[in-house]
C-alpha atoms as a PDB file:
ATOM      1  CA  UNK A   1      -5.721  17.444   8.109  1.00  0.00           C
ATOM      2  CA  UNK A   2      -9.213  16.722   6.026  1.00  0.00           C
ATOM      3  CA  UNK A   3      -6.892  15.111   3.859  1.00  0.00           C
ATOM      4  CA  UNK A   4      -5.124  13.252   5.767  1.00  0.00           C
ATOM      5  CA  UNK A   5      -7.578  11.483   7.795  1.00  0.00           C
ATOM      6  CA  UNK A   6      -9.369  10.755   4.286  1.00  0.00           C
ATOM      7  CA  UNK A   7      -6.535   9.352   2.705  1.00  0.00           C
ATOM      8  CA  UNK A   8      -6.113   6.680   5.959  1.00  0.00           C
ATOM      9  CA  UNK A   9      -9.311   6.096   5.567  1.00  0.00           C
ATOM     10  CA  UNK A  10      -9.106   5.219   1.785  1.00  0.00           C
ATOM     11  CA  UNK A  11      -6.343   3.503   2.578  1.00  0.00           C
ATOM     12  CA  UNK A  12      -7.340   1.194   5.444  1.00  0.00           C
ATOM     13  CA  UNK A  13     -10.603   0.817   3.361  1.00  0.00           C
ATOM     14  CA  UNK A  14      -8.569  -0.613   0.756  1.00  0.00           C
ATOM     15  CA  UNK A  15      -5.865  -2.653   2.630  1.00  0.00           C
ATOM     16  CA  UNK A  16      -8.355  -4.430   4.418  1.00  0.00           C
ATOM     17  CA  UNK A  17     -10.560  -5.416   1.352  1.00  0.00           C
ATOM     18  CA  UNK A  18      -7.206  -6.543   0.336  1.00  0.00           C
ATOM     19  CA  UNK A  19      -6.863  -9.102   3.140  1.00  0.00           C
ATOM     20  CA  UNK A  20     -10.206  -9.742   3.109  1.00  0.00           C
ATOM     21  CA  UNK A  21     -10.232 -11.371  -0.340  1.00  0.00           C
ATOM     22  CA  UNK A  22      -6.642 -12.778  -0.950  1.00  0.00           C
ATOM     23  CA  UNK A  23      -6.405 -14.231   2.303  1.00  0.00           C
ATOM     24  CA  UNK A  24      -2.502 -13.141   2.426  1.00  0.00           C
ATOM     25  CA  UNK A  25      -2.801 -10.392   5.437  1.00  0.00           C
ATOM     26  CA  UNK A  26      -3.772 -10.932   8.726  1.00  0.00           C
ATOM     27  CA  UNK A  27      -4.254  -7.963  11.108  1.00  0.00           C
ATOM     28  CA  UNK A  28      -4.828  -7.807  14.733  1.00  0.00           C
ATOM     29  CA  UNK A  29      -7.274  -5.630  15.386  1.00  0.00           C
ATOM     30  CA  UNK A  30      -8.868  -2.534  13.754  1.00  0.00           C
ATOM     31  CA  UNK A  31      -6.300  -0.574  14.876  1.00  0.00           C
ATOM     32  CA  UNK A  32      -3.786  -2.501  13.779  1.00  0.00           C
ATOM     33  CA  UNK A  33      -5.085  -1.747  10.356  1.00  0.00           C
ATOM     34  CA  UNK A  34      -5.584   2.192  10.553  1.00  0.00           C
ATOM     35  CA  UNK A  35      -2.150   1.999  11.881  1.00  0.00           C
ATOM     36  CA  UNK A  36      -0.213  -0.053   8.960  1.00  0.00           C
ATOM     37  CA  UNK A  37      -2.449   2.586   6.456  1.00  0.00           C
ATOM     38  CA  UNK A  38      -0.676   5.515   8.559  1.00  0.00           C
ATOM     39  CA  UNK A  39       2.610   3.665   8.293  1.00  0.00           C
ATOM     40  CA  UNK A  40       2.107   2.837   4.842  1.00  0.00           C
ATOM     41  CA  UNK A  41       1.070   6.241   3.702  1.00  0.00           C
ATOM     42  CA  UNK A  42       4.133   7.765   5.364  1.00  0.00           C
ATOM     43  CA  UNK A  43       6.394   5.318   4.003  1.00  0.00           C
ATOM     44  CA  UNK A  44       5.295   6.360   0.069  1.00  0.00           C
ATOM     45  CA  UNK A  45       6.066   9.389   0.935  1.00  0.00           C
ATOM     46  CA  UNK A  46       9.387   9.460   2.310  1.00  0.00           C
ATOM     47  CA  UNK A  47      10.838   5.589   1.043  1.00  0.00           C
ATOM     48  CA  UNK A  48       9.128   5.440  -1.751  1.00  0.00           C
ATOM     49  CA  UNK A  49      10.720   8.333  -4.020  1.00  0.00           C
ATOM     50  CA  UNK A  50      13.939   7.304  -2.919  1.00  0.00           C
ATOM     51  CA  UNK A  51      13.800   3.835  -4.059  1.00  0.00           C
ATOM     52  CA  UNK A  52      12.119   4.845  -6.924  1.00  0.00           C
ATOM     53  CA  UNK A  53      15.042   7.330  -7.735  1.00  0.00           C
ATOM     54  CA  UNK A  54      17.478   4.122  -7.384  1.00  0.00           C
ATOM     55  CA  UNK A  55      16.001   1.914  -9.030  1.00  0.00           C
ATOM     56  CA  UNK A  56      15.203   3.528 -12.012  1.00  0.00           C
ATOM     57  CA  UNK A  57      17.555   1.668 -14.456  1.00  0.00           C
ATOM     58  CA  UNK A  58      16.277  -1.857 -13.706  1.00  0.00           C
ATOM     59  CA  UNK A  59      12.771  -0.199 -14.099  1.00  0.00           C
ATOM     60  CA  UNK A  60      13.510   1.485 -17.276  1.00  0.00           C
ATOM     61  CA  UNK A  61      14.785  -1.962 -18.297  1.00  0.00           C
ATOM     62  CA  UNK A  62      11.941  -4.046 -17.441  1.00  0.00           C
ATOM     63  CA  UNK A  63       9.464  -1.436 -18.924  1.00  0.00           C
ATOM     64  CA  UNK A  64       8.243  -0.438 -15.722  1.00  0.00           C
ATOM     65  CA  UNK A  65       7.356  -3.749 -14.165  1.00  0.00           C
ATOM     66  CA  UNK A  66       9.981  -3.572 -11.403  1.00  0.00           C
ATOM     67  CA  UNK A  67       7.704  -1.090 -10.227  1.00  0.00           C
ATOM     68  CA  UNK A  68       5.533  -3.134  -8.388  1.00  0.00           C
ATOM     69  CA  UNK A  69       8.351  -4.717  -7.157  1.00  0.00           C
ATOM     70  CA  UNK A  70       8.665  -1.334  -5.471  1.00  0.00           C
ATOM     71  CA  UNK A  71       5.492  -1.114  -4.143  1.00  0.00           C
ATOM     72  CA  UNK A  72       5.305  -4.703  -2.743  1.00  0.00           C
ATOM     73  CA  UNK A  73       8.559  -3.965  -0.665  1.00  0.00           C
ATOM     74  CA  UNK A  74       6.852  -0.805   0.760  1.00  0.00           C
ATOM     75  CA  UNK A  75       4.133  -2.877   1.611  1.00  0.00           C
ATOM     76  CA  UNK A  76       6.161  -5.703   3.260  1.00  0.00           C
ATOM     77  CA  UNK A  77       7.663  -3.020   5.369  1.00  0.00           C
ATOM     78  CA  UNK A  78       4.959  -1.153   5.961  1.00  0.00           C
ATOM     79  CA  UNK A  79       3.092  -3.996   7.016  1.00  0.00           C
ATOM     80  CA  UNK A  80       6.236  -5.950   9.258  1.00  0.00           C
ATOM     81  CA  UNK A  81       7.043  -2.035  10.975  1.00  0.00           C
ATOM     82  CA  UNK A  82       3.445  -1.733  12.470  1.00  0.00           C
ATOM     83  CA  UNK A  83       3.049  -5.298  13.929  1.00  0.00           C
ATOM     84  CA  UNK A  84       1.071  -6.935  11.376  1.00  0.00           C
ATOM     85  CA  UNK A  85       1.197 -10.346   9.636  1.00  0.00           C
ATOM     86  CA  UNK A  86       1.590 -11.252   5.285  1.00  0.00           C
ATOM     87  CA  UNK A  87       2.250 -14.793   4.580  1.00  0.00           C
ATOM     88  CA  UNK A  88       5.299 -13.733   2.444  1.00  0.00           C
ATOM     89  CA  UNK A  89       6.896 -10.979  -0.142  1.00  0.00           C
ATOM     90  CA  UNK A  90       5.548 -12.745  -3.049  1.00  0.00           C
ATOM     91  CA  UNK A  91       1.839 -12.441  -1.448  1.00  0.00           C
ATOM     92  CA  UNK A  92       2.701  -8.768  -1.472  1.00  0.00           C
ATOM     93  CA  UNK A  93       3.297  -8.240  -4.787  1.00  0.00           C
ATOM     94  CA  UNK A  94      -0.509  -8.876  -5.876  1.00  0.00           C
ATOM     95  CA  UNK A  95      -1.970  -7.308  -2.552  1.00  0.00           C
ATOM     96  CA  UNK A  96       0.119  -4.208  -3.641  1.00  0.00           C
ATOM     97  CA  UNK A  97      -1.364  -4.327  -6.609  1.00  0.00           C
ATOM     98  CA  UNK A  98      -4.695  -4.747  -5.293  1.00  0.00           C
ATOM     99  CA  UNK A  99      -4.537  -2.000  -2.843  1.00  0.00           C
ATOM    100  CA  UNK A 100      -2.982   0.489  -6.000  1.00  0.00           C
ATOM    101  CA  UNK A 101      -6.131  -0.417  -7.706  1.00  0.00           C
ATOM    102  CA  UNK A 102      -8.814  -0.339  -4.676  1.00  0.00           C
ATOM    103  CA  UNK A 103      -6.939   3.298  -3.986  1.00  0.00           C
ATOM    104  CA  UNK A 104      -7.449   4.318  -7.489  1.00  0.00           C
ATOM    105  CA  UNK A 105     -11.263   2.893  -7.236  1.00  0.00           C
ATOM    106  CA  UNK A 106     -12.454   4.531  -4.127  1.00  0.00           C
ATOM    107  CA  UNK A 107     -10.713   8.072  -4.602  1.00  0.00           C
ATOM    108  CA  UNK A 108     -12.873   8.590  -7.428  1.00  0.00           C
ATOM    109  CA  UNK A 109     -15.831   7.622  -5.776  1.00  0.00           C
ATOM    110  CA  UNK A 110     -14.903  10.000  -2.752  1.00  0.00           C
ATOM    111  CA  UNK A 111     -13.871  12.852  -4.090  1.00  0.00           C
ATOM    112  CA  UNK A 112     -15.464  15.907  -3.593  1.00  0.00           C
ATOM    113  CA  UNK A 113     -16.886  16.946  -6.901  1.00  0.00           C
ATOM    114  CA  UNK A 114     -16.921  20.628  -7.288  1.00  0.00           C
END
């Protein structure tokens, strides 16, 4: 559960500095937000692997790029399913991106160093 609620956390965190600065995402409220996180993090986790798995060949071809291709449409989805507004899929593509990086970014600075 610790887990959990820090991963939304890192997550909403990161979508929102996302919106913030490319202007592409629009959210209604501060729940909104926490909400497309939870909807986003359960959507890499069950979606995700799957489209992953079938789209492997056009991603083996493209040297991975297709990829964030991937992650954009999670994004899109994740972002249309909990109410929210992005001004289109090709605005995803760098917010997804973005977020990957933010993600990366602000799990190492709040992980728990033993």
């Amino acid at each position: 559960m610790k887990s959990f609620l820090r991963n939304t956390i890192i997550s909403a965190l990161s979508i929102w500095l996302t919106g913030s600065l490319l202007g592409s995402m629009q959210f209604d409220s501060t729940s909104g937000l926490v909400i497309t996180a939870i909807v986003l993090g359960f959507l890499n986790s069950t979606i995700k692997p799957v489209l992953k798995v079938l789209t492997f060949p056009v991603t083996f071809l493209t040297f991975g790029l297709f990829s964030l291709v991937v992650n954009a449409a999670v994004l899109y989805l994740a972002i249309q399913l909990s109410g929210q507004q992005i001004a289109s899929f090709g605005a995803a593509i760098p917010a997804a991106v973005l977020i990957t990086v933010l993600n990366g970014a602000f799990e190492n600075i709040f992980s728990s160093k033993k």
